[in-house]
Protein backbone atom coordinates (compact mmCIF):
# COMPACT_ATOMS: atom_id res chain seq x y z
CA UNK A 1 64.17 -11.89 23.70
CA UNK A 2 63.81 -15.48 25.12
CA UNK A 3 66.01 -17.34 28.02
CA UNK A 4 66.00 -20.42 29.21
CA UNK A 5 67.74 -20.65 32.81
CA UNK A 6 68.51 -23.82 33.31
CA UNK A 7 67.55 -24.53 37.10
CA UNK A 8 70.67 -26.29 38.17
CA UNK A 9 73.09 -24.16 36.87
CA UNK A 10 71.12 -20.91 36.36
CA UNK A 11 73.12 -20.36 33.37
CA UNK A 12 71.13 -18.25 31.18
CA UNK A 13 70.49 -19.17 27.04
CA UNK A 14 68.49 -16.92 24.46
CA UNK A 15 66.10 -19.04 22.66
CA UNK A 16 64.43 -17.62 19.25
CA UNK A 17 60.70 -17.11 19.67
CA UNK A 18 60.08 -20.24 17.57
CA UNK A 19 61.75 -22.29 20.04
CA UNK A 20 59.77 -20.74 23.15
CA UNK A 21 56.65 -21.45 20.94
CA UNK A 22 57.35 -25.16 20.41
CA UNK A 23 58.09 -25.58 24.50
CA UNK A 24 54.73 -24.24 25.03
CA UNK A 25 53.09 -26.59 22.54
CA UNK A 26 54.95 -29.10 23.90
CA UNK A 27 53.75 -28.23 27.88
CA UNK A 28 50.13 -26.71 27.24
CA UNK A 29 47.15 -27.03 25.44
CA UNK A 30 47.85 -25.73 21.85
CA UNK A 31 44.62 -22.84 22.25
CA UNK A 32 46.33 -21.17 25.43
CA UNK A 33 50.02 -20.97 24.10
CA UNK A 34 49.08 -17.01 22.11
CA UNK A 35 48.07 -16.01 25.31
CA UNK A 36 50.25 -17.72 27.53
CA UNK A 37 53.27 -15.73 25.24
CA UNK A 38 51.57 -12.64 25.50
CA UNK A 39 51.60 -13.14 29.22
CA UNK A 40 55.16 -14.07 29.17
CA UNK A 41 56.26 -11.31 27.21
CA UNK A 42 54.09 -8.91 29.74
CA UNK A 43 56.20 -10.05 32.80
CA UNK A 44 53.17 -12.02 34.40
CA UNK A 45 54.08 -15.34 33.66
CA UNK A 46 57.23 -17.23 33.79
CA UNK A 47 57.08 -20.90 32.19
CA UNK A 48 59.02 -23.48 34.00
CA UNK A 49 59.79 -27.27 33.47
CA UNK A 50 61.53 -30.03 35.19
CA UNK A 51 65.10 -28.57 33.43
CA UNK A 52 64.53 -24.83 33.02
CA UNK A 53 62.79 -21.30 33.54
CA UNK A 54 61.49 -19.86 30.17
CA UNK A 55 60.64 -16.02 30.31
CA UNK A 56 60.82 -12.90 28.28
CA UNK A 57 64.08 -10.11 29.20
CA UNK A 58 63.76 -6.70 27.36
């Protein structure tokens, strides 16, 4: 599963993998975002924008 912790209030949200997908394509260049979400769901990478934290809980 997805979350999204929002950095201000650390408040935690499950996003659908869809949604995850579309932040990516939105922040990086659309031939890194399989492996940046295989990374993610690995536990090496945690995504992060001006609002929130996106990573992967089991």
């Amino acid at each position: 599963m997805f979350v999204r912790i929002d950095k201000k209030t650390q408040e935690e949200e499950t996003i659908s993998s869809e949604e995850m997908v579309n932040i990516l394509e939105r922040d990086l260049n659309s031939d890194v975002v399989d492996e940046v979400l295989t990374e993610i769901v690995c536990g090496i990478y945690e995504h992060s924008d001006a609002g929130a934290i996106y990573k992967y809980k089991r």
